[in-house]
C-alpha atoms as a PDB file:
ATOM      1  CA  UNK A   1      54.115  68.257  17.100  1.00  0.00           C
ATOM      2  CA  UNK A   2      53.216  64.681  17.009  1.00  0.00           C
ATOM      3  CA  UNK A   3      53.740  62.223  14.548  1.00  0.00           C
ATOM      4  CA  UNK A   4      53.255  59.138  13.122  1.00  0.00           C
ATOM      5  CA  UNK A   5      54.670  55.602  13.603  1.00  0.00           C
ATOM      6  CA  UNK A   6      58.086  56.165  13.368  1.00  0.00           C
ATOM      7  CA  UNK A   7      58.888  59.132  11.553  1.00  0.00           C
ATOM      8  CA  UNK A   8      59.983  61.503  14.506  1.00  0.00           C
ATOM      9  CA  UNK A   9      62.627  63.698  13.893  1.00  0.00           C
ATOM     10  CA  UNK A  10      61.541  66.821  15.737  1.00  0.00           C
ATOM     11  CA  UNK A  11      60.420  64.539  19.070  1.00  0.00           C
ATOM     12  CA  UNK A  12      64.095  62.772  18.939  1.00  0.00           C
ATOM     13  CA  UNK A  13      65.666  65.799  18.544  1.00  0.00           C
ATOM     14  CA  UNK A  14      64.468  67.087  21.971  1.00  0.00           C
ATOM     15  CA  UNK A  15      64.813  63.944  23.704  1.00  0.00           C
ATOM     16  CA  UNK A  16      68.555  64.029  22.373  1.00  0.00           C
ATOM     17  CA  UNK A  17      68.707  67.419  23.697  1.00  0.00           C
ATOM     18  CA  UNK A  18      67.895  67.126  26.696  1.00  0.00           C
ATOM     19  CA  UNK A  19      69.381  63.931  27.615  1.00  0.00           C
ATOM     20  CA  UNK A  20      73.187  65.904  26.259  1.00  0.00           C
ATOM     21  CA  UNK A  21      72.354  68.503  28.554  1.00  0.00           C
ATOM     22  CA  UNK A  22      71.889  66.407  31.644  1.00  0.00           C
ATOM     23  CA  UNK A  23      74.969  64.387  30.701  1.00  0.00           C
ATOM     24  CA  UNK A  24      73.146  61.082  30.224  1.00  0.00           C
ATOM     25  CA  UNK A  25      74.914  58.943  27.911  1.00  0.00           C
ATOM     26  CA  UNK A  26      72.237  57.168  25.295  1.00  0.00           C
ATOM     27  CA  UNK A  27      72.265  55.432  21.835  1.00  0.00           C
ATOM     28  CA  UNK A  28      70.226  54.780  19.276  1.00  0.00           C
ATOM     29  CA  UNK A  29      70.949  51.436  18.187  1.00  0.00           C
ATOM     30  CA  UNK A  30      68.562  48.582  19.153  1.00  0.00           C
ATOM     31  CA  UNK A  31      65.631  50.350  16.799  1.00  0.00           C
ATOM     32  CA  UNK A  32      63.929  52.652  14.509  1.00  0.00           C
ATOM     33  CA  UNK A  33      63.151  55.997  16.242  1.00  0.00           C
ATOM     34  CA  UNK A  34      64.046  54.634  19.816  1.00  0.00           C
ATOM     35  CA  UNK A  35      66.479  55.644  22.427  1.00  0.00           C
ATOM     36  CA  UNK A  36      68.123  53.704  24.825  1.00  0.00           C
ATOM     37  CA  UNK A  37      69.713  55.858  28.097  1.00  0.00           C
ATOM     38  CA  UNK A  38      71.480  54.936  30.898  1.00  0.00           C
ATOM     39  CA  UNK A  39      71.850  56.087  34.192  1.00  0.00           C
ATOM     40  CA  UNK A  40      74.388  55.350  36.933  1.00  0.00           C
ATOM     41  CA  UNK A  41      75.563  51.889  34.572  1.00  0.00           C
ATOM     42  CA  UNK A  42      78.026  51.048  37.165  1.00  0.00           C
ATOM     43  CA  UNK A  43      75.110  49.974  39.987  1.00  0.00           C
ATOM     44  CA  UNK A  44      75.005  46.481  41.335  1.00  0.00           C
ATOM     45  CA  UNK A  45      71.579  45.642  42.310  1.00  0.00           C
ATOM     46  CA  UNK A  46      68.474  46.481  41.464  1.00  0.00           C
ATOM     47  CA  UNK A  47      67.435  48.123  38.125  1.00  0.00           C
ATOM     48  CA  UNK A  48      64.838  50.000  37.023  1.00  0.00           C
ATOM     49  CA  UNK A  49      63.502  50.306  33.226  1.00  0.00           C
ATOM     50  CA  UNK A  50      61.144  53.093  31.910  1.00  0.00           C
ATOM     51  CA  UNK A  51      59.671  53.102  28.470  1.00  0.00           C
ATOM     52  CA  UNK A  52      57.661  55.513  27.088  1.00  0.00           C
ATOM     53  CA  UNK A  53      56.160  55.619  23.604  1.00  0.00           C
ATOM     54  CA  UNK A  54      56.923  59.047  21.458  1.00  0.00           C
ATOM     55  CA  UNK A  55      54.871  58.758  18.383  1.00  0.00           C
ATOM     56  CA  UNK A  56      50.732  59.297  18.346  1.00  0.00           C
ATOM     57  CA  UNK A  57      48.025  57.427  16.069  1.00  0.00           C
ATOM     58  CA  UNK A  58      45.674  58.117  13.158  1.00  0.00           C
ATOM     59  CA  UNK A  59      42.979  58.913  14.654  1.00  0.00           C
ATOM     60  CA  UNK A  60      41.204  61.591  15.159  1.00  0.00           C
ATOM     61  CA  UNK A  61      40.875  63.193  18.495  1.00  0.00           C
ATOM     62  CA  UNK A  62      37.437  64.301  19.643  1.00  0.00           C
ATOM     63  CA  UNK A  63      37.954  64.940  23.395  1.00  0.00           C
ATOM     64  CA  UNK A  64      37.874  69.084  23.429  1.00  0.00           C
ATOM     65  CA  UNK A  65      40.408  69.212  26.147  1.00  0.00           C
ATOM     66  CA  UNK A  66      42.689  72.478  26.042  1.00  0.00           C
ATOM     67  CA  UNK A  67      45.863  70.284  24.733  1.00  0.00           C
ATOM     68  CA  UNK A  68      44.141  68.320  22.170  1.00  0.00           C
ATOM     69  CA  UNK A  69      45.749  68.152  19.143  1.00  0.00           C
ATOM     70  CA  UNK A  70      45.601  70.372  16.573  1.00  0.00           C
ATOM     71  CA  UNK A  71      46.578  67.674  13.092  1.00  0.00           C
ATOM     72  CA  UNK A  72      43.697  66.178  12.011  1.00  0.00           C
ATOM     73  CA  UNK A  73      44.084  62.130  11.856  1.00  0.00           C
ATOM     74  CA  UNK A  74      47.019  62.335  14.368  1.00  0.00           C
ATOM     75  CA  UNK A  75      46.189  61.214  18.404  1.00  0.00           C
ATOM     76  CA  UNK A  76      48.685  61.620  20.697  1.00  0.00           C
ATOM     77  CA  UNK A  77      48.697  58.867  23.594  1.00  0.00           C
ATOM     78  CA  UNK A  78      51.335  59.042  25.978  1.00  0.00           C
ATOM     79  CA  UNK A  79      52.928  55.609  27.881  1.00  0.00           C
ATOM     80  CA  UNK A  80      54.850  55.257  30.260  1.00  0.00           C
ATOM     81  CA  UNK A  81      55.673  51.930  31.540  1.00  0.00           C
ATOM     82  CA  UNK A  82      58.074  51.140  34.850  1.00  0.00           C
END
């Protein structure tokens, strides 16, 4: 299920999931419907940041693929930026 701006419940909940199950601490402080994780905090060196956006917009999505979505007015687009 996608959704809209920033009302995501269902898409944090699984995020929250599966970050707990992993055993990768996270919090939710520095924004609406956003997650912050870390992973090995105690490196010195380098670091690496990955952001991906959760939410989709309204549009509607004409492309007939197999995983298109299924709301009307609601796109998905996935990001992922390194």
């Amino acid at each position: 299920m996608y959704y809209l701006k920033f009302d995501l419940p269902n898409t944090l909940a699984i995020v929250r999931r599966e970050l707990d199950a992993i055993g990768i601490p996270y919090t939710e402080k520095y924004g609406k419907s956003s997650i912050l994780a870390t992973i090995n905090p105690d490196c010195k060196g380098l670091c690496l940041g990955i952001r991906a956006d959760m939410d989709a917009l309204p549009l509607q999505e004409k492309s007939g693929v197999e995983f298109s979505s299924e709301i009307n007015n609601v796109f998905a687009i996935i990001n992922c930026f390194i």
